[in-house]
Protein backbone atom coordinates (compact mmCIF):
# COMPACT_ATOMS: atom_id res chain seq x y z
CA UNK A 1 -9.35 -45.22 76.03
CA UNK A 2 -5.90 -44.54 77.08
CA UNK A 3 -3.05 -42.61 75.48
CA UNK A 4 0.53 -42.78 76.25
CA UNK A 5 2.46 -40.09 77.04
CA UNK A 6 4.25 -39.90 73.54
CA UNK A 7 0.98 -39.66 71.60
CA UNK A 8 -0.50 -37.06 73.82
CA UNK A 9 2.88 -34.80 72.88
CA UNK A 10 2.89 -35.44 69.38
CA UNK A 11 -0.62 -34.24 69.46
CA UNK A 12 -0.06 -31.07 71.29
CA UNK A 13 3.08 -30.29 68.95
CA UNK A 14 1.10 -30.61 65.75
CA UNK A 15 -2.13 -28.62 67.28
CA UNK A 16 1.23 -25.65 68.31
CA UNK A 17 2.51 -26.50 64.60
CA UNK A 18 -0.73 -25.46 63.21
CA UNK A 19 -1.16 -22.36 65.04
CA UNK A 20 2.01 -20.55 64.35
CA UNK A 21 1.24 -21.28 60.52
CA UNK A 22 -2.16 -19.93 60.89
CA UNK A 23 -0.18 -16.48 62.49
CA UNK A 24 2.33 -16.76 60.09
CA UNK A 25 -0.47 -16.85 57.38
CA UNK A 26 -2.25 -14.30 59.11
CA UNK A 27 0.78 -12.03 59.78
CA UNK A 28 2.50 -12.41 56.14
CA UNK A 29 -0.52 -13.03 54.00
CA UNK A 30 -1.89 -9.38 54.97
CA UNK A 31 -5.06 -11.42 55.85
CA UNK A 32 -6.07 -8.43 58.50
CA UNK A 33 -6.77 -5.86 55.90
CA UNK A 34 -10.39 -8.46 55.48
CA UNK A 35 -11.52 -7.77 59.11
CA UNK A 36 -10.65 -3.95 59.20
CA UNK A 37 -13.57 -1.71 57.49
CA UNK A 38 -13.01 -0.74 54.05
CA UNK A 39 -14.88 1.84 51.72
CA UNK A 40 -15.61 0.48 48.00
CA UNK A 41 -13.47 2.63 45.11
CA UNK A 42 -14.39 2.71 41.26
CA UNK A 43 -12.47 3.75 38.56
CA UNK A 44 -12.86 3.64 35.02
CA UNK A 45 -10.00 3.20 32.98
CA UNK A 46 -10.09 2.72 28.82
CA UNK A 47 -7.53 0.21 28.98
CA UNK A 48 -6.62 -2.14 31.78
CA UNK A 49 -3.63 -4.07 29.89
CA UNK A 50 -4.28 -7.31 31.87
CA UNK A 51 -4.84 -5.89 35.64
CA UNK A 52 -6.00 -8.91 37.64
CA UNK A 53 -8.32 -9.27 40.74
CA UNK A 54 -6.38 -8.89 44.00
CA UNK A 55 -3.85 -6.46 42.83
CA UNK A 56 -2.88 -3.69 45.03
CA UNK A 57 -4.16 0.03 45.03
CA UNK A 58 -1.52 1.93 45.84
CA UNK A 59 -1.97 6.00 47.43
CA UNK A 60 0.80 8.18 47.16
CA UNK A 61 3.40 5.11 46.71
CA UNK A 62 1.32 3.01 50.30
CA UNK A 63 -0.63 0.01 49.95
CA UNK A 64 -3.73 1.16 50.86
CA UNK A 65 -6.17 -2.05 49.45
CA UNK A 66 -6.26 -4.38 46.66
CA UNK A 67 -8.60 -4.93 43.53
CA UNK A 68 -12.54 -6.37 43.87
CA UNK A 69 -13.91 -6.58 40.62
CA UNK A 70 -13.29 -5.79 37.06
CA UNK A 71 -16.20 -5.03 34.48
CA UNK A 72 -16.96 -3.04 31.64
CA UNK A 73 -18.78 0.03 31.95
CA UNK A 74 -19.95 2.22 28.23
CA UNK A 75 -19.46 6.33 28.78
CA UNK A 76 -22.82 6.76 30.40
CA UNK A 77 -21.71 4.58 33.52
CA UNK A 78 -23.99 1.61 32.21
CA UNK A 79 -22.63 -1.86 31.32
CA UNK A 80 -21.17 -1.86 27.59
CA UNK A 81 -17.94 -2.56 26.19
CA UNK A 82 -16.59 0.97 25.50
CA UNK A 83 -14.80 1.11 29.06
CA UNK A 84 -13.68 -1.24 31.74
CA UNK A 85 -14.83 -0.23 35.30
CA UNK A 86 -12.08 -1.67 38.27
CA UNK A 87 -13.37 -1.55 41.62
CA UNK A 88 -11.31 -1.72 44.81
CA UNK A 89 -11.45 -1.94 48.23
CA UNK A 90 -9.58 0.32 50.22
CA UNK A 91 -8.71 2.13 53.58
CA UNK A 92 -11.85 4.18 54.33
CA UNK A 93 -9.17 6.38 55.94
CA UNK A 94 -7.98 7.62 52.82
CA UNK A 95 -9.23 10.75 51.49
CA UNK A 96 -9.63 11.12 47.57
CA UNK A 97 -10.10 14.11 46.05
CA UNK A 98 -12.05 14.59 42.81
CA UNK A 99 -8.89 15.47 40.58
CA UNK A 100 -6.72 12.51 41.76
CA UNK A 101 -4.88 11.03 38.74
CA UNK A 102 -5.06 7.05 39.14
CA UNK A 103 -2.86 4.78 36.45
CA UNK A 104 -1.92 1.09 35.88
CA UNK A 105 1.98 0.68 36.67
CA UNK A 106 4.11 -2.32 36.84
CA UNK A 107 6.00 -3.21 39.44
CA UNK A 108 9.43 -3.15 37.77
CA UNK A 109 10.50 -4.28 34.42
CA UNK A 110 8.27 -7.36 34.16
CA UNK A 111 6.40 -7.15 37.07
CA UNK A 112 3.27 -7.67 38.18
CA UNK A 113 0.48 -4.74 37.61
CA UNK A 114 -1.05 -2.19 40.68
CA UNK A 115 -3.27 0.85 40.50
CA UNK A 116 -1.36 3.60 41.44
CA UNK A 117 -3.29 6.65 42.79
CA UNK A 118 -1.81 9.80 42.90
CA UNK A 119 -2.93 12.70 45.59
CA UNK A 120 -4.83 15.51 44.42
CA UNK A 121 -4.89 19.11 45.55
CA UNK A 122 -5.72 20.02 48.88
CA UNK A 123 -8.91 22.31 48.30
CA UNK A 124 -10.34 19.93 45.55
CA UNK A 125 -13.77 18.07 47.20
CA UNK A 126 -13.43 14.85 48.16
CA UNK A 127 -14.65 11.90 45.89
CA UNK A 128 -18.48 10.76 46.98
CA UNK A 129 -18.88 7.55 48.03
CA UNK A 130 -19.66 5.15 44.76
CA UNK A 131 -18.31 8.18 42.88
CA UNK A 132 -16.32 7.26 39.58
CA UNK A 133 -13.29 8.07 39.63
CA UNK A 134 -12.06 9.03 35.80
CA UNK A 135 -8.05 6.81 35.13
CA UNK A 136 -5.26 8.09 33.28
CA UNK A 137 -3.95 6.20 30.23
CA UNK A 138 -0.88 4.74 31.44
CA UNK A 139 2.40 4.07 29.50
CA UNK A 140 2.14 0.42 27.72
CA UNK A 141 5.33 -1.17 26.75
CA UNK A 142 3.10 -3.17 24.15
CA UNK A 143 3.07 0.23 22.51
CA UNK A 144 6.88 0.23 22.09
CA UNK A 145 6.76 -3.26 20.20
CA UNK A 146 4.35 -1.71 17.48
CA UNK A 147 6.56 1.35 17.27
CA UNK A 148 9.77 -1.01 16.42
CA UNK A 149 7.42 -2.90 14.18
CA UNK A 150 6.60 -0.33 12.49
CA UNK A 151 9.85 0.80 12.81
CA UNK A 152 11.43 -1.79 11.09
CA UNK A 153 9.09 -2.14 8.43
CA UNK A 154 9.75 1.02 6.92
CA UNK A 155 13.40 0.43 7.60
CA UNK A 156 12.89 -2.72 5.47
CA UNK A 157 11.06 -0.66 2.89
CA UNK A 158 14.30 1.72 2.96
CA UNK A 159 16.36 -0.81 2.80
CA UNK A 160 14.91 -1.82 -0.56
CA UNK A 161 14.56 1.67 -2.29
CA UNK A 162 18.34 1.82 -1.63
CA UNK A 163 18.87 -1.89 -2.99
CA UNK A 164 17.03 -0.59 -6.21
CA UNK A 165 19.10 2.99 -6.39
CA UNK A 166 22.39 1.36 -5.68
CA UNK A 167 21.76 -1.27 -8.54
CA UNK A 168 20.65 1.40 -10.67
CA UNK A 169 23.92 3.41 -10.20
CA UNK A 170 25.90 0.18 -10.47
CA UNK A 171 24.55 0.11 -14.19
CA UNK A 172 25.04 3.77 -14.90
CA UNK A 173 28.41 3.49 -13.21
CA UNK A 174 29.54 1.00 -15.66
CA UNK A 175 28.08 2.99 -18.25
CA UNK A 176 30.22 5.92 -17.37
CA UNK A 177 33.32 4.43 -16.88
CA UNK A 178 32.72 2.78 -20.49
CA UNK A 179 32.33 5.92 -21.84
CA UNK A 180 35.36 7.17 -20.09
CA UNK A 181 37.36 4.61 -21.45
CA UNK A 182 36.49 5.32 -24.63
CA UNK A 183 37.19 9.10 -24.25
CA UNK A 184 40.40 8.09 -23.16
CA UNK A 185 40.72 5.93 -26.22
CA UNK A 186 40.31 8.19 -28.44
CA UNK A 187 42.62 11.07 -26.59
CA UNK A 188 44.89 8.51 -26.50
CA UNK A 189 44.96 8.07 -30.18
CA UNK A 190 44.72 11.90 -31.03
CA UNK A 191 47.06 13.04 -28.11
CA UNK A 192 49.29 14.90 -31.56
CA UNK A 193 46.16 16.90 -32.71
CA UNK A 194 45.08 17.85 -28.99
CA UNK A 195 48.97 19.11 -28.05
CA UNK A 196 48.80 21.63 -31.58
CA UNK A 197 45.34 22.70 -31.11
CA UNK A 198 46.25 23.52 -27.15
CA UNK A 199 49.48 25.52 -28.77
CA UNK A 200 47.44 27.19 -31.08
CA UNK A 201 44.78 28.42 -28.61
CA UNK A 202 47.69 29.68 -26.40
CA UNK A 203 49.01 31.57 -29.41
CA UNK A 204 45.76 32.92 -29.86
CA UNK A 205 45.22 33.89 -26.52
CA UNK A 206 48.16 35.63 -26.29
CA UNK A 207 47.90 37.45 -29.51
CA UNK A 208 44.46 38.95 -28.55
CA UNK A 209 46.10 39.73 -25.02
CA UNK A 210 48.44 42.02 -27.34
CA UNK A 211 46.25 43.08 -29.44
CA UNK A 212 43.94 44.03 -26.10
CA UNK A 213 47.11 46.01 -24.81
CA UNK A 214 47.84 47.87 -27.82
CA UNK A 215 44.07 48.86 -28.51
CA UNK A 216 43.54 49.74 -24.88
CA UNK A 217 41.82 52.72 -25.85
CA UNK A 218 39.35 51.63 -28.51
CA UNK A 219 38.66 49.37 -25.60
CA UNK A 220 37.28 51.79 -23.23
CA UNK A 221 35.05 53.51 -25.43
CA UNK A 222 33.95 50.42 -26.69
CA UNK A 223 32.55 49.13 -23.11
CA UNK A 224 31.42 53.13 -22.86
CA UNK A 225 29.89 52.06 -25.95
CA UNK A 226 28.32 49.15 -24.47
CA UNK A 227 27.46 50.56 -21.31
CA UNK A 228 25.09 53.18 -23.46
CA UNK A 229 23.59 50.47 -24.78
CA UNK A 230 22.63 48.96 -22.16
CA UNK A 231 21.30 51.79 -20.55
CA UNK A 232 19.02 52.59 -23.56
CA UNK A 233 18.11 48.65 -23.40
CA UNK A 234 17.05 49.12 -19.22
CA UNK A 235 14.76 52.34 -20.54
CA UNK A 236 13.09 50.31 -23.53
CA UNK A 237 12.67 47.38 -21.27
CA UNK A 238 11.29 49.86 -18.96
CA UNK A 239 9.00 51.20 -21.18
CA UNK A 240 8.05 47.45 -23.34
CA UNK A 241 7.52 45.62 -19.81
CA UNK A 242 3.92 44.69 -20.91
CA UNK A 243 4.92 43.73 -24.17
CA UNK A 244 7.66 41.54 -22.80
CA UNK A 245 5.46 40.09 -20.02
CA UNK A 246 3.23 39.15 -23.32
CA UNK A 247 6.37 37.59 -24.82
CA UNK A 248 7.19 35.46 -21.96
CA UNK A 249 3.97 34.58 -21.52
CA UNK A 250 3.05 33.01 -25.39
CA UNK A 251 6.91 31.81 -24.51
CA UNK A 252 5.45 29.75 -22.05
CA UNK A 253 2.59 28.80 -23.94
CA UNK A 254 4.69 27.42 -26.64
CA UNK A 255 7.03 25.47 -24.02
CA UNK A 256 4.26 23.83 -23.10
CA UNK A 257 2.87 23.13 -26.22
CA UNK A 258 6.62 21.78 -27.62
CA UNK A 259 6.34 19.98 -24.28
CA UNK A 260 2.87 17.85 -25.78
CA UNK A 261 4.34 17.59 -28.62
CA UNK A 262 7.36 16.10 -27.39
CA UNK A 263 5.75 13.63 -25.83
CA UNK A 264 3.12 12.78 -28.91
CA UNK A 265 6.30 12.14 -30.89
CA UNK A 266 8.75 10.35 -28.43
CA UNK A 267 9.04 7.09 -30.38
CA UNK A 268 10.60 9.59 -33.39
CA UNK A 269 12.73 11.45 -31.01
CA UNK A 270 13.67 8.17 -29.51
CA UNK A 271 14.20 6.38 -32.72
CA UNK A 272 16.35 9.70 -33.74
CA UNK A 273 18.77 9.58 -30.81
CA UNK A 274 19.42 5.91 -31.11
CA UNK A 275 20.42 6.89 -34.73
CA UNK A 276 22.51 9.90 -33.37
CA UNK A 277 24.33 7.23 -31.12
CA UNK A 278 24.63 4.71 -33.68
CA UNK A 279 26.28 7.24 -36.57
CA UNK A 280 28.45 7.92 -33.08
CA UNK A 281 29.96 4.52 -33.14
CA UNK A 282 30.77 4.30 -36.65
CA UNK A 283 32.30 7.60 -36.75
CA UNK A 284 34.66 6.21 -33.79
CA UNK A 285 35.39 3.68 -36.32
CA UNK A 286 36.24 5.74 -38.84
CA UNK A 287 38.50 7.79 -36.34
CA UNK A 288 40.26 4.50 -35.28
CA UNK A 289 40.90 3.60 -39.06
CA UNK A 290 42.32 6.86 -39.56
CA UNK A 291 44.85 6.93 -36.60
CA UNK A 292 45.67 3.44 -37.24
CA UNK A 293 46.81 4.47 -41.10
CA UNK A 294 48.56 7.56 -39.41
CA UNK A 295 50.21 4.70 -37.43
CA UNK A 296 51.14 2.79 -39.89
CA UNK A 297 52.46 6.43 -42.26
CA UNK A 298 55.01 7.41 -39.44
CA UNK A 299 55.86 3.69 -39.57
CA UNK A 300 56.79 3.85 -42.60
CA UNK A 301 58.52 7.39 -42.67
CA UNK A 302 60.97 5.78 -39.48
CA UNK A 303 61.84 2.79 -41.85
CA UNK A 304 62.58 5.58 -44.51
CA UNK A 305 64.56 7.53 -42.24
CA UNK A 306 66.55 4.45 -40.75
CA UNK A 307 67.46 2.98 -43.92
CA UNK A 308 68.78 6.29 -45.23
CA UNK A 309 70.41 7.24 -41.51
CA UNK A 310 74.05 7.42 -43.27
CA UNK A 311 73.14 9.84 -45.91
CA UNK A 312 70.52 12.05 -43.56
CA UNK A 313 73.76 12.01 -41.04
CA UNK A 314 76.60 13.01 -44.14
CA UNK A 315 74.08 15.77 -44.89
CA UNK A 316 73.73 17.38 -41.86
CA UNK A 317 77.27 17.11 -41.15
CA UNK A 318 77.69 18.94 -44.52
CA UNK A 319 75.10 21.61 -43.11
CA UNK A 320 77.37 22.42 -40.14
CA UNK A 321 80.41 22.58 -42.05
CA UNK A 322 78.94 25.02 -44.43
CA UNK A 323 77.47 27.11 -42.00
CA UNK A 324 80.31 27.10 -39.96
CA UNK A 325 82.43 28.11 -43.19
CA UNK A 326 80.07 30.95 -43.71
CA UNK A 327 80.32 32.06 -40.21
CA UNK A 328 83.87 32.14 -39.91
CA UNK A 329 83.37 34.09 -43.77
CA UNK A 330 81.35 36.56 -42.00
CA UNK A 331 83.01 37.19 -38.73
CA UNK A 332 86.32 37.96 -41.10
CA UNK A 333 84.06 40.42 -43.60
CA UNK A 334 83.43 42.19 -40.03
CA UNK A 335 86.41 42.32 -39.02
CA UNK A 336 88.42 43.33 -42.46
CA UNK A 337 85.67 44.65 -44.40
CA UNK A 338 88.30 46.21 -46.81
CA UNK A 339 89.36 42.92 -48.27
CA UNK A 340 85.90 42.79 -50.62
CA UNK A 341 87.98 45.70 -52.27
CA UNK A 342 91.76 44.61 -52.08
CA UNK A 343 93.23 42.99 -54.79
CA UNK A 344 93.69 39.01 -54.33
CA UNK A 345 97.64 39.02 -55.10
CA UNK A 346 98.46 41.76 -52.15
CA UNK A 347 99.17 40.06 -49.32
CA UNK A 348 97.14 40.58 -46.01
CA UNK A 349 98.09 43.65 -43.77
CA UNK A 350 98.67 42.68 -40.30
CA UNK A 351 95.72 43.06 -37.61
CA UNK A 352 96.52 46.28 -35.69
CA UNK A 353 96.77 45.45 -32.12
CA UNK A 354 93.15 46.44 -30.79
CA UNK A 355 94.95 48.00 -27.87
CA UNK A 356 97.31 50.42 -30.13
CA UNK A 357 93.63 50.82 -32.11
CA UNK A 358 91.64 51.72 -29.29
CA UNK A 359 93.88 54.64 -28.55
CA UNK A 360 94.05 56.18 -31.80
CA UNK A 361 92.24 58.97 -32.69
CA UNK A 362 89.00 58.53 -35.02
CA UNK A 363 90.82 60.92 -37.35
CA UNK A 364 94.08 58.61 -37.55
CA UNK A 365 91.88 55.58 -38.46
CA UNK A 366 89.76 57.72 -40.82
CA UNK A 367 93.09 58.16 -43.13
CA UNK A 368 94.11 55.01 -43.17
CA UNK A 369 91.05 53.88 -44.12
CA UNK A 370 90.68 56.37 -46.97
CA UNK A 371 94.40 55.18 -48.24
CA UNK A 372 93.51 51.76 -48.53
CA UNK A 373 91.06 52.59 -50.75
CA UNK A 374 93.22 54.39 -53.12
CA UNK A 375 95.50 51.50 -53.58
């Protein structure tokens, strides 16, 4: 049978084809590391987190095989399901010592998983072959996803403790600014009442600060007084400390026994305060009825007082025009005194000039004093 010339090339260019992608299978796949000699590896790990066959064994951060076989293995090396035993094949090269640490890692973020083996110390003993090799419990990032779970659920849980406390200080919010209000109400209403009895403790205050002054002495040996007193007191305490140690203690007894009673009779004590608060309200009443006819008095006394404005306003001005009068009365009685003696039809001496007076002697003015009296 005869080929052309065209067919026989195609043919030779597909059998080349074929062979460079066999080396470049054989070359990139890592397909050598099957025909070199390789030593078998166990290692028992108690948690694998979803290492697959064919993964690579890493040795000091180098590729060194890949993964065989996964199977469990129980704590006495037999099959069970307490531990999972991962064999590998690796380069018999390699020298593992006893205390080498070996973990599961991931190849980045979301990578794929790889036993990493790290080196142990130089004068540990080797491992023996089909020796297991104990893994170390690796870091799993499932592990972070049940801490934020359980994170957020007691966040949540928080979250609704403070929904309850802030409602329940909304209500006793509103409670308190109702009860400020009516405070304020009612100072409001009494402002009068508060202003005198603030006056009157100030005059009281001050009064005992004078009276404090003045008895300054009396109030030394009074606080000597005291400070005797207290002295004797620290030496009878001193001397009654088991008595009062009794004392305290059948006071504590009888705190705790007021305390069981309390709360046998809380429905009365109960019933008693809501009778407190409601004698409370009416008595707020009763205060409002009695500004409100104080209200309604100094009313009235303004309408009294504007209707008789004119005559209020005559009598005042009458006031000032007597006490003027009997001011200018008095300045004249001290500065004539001798005309509550004179006779009414002599006529009034003329005022000495107070210069001329201020340079006579006290005798001079003496005389003429005594001759205006004769007359």
């Amino acid at each position: 049978m005869e080929y052309r010339s065209s067919e026989i090339k195609a043919g030779l260019f597909i059998f080349v084809s074929f062979l460079v992608l066999c080396a470049m299978i054989f070359s990139l796949g890592n397909i050598k590391q099957y025909f070199k000699p390789q030593k078998k590896l166990r290692i028992a790990f108690a948690f694998t987190g979803g290492l697959e066959l064919g993964a690579q064994v890493r040795y000091a951060g180098l590729s060194v095989g890949r993964v065989s076989a996964i199977g469990l293995l129980d704590a006495k090396g037999k099959p069970g399901a307490e531990r999972v035993l991962v064999e590998a094949a690796v380069d018999p090269a390699i020298d593992i010592k006893k205390n080498a640490a070996a973990m599961i890692k991931t190849s980045g973020l979301m990578g794929s998983l790889y036993i990493d083996i790290r080196p142990g110390s130089s004068k540990a003993p080797s491992l023996a072959e089909n020796e297991l090799l104990e893994g170390t419990e690796s870091f799993e990032f499932a592990k972070i996803g049940d801490i934020m779970t359980e994170f957020v659920r007691q966040v949540e849980r928080f979250t609704n403790i403070a929904d309850v406390l802030v409602s329940d200080s909304k209500g006793a919010i509103s409670k308190l600014e109702e009860s400020l209000g009516t405070i304020h109400q009612v100072v409001s209403e009494n402002r009068g009442s508060i202003h005198s009895n603030l006056r009157n403790m100030e005059k009281i205050t001050s009064e005992l600060a004078g009276l404090m002054d003045r008895d300054d002495g009396q109030l030394r040996e009074t606080l000597a007084h005291v400070s005797s007193v207290a002295s004797k007191t620290d030496r009878l305490l001193t001397e009654k400390e088991q008595g009062i140690y009794e004392i305290i203690d059948q006071t504590r007894h009888m705190t705790r026994e007021l305390e069981l009673l309390l709360v046998d009779n809380r429905p009365g004590i109960t019933s008693m305060v809501r009778a407190i608060e409601a004698d409370a309200h009416r008595l707020s009443g009763k205060i409002e009825a009695v500004a409100a006819n104080l209200d309604q008095a100094v009313g009235q006394t303004n309408g009294v007082l504007t209707e008789n404005r004119r005559n209020v306003m005559e009598l005042v001005k009458n006031l000032k025009e007597t006490s003027s009068a009997l001011k200018e009365f008095s300045d004249e009685i001290k500065r004539n005194p001798w005309k509550l003696v004179r006779k009414t039809d002599e006529k009034t001496p003329k005022e000495p000039d107070k210069a001329g007076a201020a340079l006579q002697p006290d005798s001079q003015r003496m005389k003429r004093l005594d001759k205006i009296s004769a007359k």
